[in-house]
C-alpha atoms as a PDB file:
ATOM      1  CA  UNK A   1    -237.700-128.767 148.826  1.00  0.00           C
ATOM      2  CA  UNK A   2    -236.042-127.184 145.762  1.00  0.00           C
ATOM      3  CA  UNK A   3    -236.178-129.541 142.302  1.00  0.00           C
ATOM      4  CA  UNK A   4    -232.119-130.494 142.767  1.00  0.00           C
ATOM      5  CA  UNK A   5    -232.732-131.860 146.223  1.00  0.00           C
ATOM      6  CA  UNK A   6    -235.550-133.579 145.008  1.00  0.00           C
ATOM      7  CA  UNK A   7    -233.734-135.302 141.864  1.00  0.00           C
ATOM      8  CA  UNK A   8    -230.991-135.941 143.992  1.00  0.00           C
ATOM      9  CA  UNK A   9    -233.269-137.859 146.457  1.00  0.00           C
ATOM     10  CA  UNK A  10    -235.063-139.465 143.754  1.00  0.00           C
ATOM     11  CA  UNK A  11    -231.720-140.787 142.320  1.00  0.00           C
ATOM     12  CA  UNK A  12    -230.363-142.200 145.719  1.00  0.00           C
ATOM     13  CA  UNK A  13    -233.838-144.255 145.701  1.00  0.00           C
ATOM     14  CA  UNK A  14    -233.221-145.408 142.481  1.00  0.00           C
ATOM     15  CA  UNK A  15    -229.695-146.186 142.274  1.00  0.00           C
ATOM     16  CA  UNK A  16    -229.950-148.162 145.608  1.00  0.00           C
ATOM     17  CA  UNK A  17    -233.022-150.685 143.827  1.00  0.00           C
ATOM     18  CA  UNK A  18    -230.788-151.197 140.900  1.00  0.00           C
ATOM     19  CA  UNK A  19    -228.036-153.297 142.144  1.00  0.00           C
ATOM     20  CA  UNK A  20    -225.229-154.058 144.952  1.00  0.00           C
ATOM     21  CA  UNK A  21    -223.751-150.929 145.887  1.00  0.00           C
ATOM     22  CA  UNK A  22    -220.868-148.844 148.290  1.00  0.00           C
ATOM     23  CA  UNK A  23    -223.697-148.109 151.170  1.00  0.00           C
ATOM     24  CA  UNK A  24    -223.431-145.055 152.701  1.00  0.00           C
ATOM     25  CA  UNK A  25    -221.037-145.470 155.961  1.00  0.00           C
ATOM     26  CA  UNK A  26    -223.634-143.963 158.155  1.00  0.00           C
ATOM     27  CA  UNK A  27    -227.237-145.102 157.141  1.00  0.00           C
ATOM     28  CA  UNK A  28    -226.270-148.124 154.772  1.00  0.00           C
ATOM     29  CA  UNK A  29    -229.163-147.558 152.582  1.00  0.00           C
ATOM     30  CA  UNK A  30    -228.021-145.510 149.789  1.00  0.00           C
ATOM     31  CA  UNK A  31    -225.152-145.738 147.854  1.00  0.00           C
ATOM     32  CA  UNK A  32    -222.389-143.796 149.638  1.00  0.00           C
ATOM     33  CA  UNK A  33    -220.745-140.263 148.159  1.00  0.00           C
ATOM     34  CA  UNK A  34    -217.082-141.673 146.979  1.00  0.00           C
ATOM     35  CA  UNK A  35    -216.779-143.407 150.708  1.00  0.00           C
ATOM     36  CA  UNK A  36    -218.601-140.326 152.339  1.00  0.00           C
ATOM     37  CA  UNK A  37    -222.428-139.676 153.433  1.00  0.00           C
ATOM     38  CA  UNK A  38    -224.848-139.977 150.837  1.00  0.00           C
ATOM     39  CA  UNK A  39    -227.010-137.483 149.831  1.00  0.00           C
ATOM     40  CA  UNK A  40    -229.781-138.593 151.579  1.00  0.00           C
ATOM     41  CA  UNK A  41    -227.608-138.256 155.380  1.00  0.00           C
ATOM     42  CA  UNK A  42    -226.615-135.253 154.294  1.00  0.00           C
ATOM     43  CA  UNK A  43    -229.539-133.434 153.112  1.00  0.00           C
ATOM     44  CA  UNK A  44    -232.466-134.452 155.608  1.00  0.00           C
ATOM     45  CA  UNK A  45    -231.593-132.962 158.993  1.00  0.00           C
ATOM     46  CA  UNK A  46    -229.366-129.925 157.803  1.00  0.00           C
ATOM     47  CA  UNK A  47    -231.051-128.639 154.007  1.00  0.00           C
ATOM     48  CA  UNK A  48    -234.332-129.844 153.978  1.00  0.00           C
ATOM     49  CA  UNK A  49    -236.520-132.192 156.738  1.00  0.00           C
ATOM     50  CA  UNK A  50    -237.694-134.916 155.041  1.00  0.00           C
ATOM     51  CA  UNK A  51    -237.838-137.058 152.022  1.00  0.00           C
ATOM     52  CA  UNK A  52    -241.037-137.200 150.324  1.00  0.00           C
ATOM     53  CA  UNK A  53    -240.021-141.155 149.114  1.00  0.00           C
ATOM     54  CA  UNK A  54    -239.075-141.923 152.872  1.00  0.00           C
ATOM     55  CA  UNK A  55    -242.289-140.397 153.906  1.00  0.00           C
ATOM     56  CA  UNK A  56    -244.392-142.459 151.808  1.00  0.00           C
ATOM     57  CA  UNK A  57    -245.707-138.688 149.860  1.00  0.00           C
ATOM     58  CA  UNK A  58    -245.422-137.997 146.248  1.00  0.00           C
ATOM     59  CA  UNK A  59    -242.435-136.670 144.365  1.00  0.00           C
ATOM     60  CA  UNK A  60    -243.610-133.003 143.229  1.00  0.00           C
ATOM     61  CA  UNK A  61    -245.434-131.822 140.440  1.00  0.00           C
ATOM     62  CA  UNK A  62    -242.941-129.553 139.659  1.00  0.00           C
ATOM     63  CA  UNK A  63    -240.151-132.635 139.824  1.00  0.00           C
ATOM     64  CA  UNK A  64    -241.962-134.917 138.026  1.00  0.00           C
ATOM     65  CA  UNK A  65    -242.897-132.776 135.399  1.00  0.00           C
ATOM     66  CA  UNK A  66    -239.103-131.829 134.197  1.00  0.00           C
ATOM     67  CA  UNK A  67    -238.083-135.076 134.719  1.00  0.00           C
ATOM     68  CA  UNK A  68    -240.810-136.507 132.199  1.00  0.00           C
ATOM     69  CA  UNK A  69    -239.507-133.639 129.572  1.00  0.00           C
ATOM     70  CA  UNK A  70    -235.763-134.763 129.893  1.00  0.00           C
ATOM     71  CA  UNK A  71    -236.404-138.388 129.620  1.00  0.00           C
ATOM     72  CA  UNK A  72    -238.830-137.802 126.876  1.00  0.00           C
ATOM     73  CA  UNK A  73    -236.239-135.417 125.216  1.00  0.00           C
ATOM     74  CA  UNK A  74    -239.259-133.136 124.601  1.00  0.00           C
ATOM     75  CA  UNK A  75    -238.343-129.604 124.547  1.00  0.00           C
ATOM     76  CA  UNK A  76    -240.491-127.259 126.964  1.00  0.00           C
ATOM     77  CA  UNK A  77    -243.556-125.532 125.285  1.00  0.00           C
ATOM     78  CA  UNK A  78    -242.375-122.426 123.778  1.00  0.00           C
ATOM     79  CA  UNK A  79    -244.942-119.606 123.977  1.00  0.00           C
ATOM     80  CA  UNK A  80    -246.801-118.731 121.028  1.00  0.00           C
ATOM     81  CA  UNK A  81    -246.635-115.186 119.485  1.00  0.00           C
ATOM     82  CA  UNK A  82    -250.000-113.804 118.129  1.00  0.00           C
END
């Protein structure tokens, strides 16, 4: 699964903990697209199979590793010239 689908997926998860929402009108568990399938509906089944969260798996490396630089605000490494 690419990083997008994966932050996409991970923000479905979280915005449907965080309060009352417009549920999705064909699962009901994520908050729907402006009154059309969420991203979840639309993603597992047709772009990618499953969703790691669903699944009970880890989020990626990869994922969780960008996500911790742009909530941290820290700017990637930048190689070092020698």
């Amino acid at each position: 699964m690419c990083v997008v689908c994966e932050h996409q997926l991970y923000e479905e998860h979280r915005s449907a903990e965080v309060g009352p929402f417009d549920p999705c009108p064909d699962c009901g568990k994520f908050p729907s697209n402006d009154g059309r399938s969420c991203y979840h509906c639309f993603s597992v089944g047709n772009t990618i199979d499953e969703c790691p969260e669903c699944l009970g798996k880890p989020w990626s490396e990869e994922f969780l590793s960008i996500k911790a630089q742009i909530e941290n605000d820290t700017p990637p490494a930048s190689p070092s010239i020698h």
